[in-house]
PDB file of N, CA and C in Angstrom:
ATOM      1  N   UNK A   1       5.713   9.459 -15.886  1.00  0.00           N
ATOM      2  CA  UNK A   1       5.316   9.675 -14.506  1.00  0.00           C
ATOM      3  C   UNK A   1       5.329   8.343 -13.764  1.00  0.00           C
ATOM      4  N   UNK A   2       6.022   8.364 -12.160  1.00  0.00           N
ATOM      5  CA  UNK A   2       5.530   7.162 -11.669  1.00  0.00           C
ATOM      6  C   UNK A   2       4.163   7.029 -11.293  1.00  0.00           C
ATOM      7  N   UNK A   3       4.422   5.047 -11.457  1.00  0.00           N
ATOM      8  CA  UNK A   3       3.252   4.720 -11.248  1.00  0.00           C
ATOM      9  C   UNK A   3       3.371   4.716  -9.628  1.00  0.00           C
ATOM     10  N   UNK A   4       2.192   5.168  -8.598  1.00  0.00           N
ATOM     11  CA  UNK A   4       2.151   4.580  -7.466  1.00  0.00           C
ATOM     12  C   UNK A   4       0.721   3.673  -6.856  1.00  0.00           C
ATOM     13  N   UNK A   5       1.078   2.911  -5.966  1.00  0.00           N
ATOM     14  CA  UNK A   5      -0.136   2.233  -5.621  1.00  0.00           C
ATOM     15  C   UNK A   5      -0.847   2.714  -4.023  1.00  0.00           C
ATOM     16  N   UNK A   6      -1.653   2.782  -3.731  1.00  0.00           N
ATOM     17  CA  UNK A   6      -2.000   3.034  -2.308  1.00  0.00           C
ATOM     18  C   UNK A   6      -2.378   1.945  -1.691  1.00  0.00           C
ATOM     19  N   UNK A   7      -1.125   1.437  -0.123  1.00  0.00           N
ATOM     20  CA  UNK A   7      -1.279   0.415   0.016  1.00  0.00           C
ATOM     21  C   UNK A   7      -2.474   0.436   1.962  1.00  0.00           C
ATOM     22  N   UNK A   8      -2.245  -0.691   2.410  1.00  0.00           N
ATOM     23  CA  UNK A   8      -2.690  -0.287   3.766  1.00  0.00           C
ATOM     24  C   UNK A   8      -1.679  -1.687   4.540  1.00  0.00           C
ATOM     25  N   UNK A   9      -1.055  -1.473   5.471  1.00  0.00           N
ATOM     26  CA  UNK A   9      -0.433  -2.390   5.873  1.00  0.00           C
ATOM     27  C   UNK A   9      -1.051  -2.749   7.159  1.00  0.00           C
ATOM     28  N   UNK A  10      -0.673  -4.088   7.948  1.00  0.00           N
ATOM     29  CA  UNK A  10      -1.414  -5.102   8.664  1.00  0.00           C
ATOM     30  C   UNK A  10      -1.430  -4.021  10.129  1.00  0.00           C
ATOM     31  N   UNK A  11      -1.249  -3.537  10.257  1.00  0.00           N
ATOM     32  CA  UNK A  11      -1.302  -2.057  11.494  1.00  0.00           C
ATOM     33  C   UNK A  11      -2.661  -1.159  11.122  1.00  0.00           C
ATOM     34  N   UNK A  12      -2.806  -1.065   9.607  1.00  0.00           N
ATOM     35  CA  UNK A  12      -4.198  -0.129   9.329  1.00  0.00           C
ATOM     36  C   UNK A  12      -3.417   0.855   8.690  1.00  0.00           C
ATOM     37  N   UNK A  13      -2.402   1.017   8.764  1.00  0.00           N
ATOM     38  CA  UNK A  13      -1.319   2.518   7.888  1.00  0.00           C
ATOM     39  C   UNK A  13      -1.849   2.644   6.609  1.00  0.00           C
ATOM     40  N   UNK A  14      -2.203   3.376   6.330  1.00  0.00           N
ATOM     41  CA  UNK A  14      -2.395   3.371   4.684  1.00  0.00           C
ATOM     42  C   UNK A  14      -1.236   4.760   4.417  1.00  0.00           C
ATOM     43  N   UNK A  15      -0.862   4.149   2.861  1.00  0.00           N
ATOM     44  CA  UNK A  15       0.433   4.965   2.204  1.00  0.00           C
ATOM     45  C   UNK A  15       0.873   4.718   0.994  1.00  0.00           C
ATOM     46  N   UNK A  16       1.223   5.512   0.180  1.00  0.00           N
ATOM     47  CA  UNK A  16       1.791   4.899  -1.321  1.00  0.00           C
ATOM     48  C   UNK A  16       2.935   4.263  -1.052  1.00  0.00           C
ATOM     49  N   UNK A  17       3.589   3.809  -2.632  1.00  0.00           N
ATOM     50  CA  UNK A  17       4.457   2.923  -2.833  1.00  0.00           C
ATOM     51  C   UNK A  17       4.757   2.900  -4.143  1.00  0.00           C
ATOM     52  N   UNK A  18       5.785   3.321  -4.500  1.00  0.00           N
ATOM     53  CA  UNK A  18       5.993   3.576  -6.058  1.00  0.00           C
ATOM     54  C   UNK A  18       6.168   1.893  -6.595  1.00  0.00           C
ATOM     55  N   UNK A  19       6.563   0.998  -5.276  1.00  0.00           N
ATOM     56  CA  UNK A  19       7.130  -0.068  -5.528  1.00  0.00           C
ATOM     57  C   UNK A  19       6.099  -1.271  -5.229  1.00  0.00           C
ATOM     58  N   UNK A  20       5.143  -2.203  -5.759  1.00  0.00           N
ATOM     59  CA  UNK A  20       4.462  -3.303  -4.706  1.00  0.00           C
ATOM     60  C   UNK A  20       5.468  -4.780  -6.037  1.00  0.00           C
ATOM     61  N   UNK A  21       6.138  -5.104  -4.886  1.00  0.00           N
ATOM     62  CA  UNK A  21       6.924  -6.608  -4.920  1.00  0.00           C
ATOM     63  C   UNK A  21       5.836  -7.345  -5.917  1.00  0.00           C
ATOM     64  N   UNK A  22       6.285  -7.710  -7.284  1.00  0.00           N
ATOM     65  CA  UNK A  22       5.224  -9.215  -7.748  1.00  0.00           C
ATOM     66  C   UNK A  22       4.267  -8.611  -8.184  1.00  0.00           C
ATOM     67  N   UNK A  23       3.858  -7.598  -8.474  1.00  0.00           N
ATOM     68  CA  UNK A  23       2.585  -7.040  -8.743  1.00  0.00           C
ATOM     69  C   UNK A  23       1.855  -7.614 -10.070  1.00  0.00           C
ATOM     70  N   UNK A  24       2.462  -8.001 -10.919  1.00  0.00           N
ATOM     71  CA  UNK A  24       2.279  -8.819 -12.266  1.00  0.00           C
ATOM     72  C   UNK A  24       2.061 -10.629 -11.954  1.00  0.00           C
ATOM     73  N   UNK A  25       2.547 -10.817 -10.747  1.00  0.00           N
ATOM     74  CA  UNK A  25       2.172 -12.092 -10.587  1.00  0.00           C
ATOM     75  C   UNK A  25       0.763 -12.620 -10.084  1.00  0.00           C
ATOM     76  N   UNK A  26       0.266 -11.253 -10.119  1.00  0.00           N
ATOM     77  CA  UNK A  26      -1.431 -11.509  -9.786  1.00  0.00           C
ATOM     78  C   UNK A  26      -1.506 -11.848  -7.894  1.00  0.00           C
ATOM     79  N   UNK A  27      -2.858 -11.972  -7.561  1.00  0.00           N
ATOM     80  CA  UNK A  27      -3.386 -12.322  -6.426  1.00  0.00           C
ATOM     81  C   UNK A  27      -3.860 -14.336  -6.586  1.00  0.00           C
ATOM     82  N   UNK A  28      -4.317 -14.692  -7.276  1.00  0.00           N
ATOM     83  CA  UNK A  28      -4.032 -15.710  -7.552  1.00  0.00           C
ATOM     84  C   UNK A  28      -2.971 -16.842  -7.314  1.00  0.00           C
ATOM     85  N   UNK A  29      -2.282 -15.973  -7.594  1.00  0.00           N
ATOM     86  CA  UNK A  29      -0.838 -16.982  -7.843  1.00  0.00           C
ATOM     87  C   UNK A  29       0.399 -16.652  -6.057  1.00  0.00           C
ATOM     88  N   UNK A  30       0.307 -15.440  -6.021  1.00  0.00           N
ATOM     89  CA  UNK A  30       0.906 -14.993  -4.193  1.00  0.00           C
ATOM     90  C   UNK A  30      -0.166 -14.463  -3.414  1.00  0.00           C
ATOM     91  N   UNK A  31      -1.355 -14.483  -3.648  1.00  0.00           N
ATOM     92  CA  UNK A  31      -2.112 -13.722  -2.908  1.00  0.00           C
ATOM     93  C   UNK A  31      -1.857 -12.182  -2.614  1.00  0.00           C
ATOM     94  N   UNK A  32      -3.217 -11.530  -2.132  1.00  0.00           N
ATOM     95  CA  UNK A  32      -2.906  -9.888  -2.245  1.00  0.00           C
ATOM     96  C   UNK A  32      -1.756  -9.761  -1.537  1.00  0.00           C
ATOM     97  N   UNK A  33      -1.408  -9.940  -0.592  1.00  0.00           N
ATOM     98  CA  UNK A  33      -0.233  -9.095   0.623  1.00  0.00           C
ATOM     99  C   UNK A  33       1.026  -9.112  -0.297  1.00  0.00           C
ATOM    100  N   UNK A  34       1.764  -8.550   0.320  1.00  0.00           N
ATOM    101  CA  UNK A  34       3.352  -8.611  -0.036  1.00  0.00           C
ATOM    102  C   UNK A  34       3.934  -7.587   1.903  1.00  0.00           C
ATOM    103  N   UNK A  35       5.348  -8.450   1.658  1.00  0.00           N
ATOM    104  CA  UNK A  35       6.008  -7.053   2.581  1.00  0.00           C
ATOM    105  C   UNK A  35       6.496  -6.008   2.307  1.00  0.00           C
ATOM    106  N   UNK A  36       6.383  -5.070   2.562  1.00  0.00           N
ATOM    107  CA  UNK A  36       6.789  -3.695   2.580  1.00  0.00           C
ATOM    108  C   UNK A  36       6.771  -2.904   3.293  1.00  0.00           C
ATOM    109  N   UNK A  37       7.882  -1.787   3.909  1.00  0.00           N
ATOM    110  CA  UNK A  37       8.326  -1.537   5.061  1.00  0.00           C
ATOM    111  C   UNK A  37       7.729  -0.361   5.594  1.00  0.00           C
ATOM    112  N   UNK A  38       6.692  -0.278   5.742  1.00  0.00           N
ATOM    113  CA  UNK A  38       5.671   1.290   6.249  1.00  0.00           C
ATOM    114  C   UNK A  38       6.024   1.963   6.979  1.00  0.00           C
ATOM    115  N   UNK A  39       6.385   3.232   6.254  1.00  0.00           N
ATOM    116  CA  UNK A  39       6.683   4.524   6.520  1.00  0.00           C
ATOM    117  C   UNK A  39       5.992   5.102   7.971  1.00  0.00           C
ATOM    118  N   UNK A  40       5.096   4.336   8.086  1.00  0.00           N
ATOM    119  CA  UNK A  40       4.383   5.196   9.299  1.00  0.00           C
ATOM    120  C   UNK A  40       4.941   4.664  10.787  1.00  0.00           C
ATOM    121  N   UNK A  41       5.123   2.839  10.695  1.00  0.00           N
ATOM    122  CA  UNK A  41       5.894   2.323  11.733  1.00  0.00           C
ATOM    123  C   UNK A  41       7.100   1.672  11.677  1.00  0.00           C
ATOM    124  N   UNK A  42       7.582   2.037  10.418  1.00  0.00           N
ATOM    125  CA  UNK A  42       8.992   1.752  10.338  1.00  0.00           C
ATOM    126  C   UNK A  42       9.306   0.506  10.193  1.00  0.00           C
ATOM    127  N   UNK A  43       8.163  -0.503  10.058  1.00  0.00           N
ATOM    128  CA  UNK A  43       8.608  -1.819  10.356  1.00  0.00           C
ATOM    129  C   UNK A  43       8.028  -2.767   8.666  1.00  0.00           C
ATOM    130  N   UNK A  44       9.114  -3.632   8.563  1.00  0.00           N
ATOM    131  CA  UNK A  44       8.204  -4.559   7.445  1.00  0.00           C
ATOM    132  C   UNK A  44       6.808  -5.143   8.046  1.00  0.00           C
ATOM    133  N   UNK A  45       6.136  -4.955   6.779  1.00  0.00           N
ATOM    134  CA  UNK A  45       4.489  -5.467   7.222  1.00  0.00           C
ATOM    135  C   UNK A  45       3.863  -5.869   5.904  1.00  0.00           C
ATOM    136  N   UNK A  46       2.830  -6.963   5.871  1.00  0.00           N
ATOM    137  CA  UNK A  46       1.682  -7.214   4.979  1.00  0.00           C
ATOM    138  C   UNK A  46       1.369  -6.571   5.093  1.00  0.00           C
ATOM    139  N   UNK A  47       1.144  -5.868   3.375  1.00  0.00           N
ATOM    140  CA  UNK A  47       0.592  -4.905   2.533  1.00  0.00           C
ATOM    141  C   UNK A  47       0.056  -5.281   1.745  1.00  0.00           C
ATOM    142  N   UNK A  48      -1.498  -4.625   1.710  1.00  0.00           N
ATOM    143  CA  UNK A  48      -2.642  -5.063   0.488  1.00  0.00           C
ATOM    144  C   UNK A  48      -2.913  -3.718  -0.063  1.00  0.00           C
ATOM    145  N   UNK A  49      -3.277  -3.732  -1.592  1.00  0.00           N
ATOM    146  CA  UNK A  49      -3.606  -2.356  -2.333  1.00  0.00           C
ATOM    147  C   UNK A  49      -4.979  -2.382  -1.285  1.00  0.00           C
ATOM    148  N   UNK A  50      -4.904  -0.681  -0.882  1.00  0.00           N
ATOM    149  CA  UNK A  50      -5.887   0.084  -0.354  1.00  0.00           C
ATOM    150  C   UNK A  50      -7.188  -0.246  -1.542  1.00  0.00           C
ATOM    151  N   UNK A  51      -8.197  -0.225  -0.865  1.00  0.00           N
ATOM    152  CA  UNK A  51     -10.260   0.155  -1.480  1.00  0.00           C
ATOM    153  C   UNK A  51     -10.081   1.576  -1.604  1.00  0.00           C
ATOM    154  N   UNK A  52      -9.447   2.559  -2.696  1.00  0.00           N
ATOM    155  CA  UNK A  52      -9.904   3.489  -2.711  1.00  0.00           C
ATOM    156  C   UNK A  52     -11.171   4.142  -2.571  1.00  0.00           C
ATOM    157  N   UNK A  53     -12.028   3.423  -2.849  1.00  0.00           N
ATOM    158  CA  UNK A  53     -13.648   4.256  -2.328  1.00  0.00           C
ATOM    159  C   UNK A  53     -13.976   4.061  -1.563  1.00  0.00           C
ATOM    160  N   UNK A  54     -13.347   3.240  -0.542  1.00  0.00           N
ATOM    161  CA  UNK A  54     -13.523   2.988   1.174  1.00  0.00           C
ATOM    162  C   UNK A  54     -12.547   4.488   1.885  1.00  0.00           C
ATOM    163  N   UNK A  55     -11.657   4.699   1.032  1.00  0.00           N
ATOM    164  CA  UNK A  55     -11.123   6.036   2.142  1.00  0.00           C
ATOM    165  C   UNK A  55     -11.831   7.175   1.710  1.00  0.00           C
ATOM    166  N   UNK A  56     -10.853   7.964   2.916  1.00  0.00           N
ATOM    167  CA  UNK A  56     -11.894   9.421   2.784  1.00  0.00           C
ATOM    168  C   UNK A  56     -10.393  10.633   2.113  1.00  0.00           C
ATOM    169  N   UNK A  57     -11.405  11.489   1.803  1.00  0.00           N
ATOM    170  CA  UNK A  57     -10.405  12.244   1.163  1.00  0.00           C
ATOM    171  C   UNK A  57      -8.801  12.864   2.179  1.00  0.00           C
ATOM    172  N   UNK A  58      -9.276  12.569   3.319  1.00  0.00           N
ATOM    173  CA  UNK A  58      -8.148  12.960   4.187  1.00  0.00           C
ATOM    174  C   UNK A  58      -7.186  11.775   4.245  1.00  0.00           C
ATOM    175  N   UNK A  59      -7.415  10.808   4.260  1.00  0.00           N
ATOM    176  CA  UNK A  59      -6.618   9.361   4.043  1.00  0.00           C
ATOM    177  C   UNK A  59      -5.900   9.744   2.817  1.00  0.00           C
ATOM    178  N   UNK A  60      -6.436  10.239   1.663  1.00  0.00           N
ATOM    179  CA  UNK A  60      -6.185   9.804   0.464  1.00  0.00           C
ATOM    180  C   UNK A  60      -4.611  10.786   0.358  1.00  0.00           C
ATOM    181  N   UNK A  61      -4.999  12.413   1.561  1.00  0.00           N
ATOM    182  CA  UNK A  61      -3.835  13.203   1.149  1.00  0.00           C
ATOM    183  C   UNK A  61      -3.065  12.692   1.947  1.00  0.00           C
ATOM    184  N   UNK A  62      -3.575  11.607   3.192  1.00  0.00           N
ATOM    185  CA  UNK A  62      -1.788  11.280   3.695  1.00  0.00           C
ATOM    186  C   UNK A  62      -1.349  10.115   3.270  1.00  0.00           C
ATOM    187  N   UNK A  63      -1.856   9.479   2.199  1.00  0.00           N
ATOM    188  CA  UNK A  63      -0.999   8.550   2.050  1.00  0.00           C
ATOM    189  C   UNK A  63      -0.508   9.031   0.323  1.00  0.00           C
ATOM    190  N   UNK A  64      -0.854  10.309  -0.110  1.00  0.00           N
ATOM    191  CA  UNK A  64       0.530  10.569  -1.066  1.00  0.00           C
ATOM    192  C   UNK A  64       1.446  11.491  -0.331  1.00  0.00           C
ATOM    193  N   UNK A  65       1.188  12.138   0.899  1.00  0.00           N
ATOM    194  CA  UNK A  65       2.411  12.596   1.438  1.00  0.00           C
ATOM    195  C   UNK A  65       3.338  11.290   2.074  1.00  0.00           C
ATOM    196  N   UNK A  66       2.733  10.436   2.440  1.00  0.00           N
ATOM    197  CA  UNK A  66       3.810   9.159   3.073  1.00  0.00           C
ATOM    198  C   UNK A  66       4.681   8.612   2.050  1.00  0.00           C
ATOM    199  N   UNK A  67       5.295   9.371   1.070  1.00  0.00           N
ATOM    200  CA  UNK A  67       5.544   8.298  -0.494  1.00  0.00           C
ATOM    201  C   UNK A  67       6.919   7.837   0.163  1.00  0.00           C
TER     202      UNK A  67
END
């Protein structure tokens, strides 16, 4: 099964991502963000893994429909 991550990009979009750039290179070493091109505004943007227990369950179903 893929793995996906739930991200939130610098707009507030939150959305999965089967894909986060560097993810093994830690926060440490590139810091949280990466770019990735959000589905919601079409545009590349800093993306940090979503606080899942900060969203609400309605967040949670649109950002596995945004995959």
């Amino acid at each position: 099964m893929e793995r996906r991550t739930v991200v939130r990009c610098a707009e507030g979009h939150v959305f999965s991502t089967s894909t986060f750039p560097m993810r093994n290179l830690g926060v440490g070493r590139l810091g949280p963000g990466r770019l990735i091109r959000c589905p919601q505004c079409g545009r590349l943007r800093s993306s940090v893994p979503a606080d899942l227990g900060a969203l609400s369950e309605g967040q949670l179903a649109q950002a596995s429909r945004s995959a």
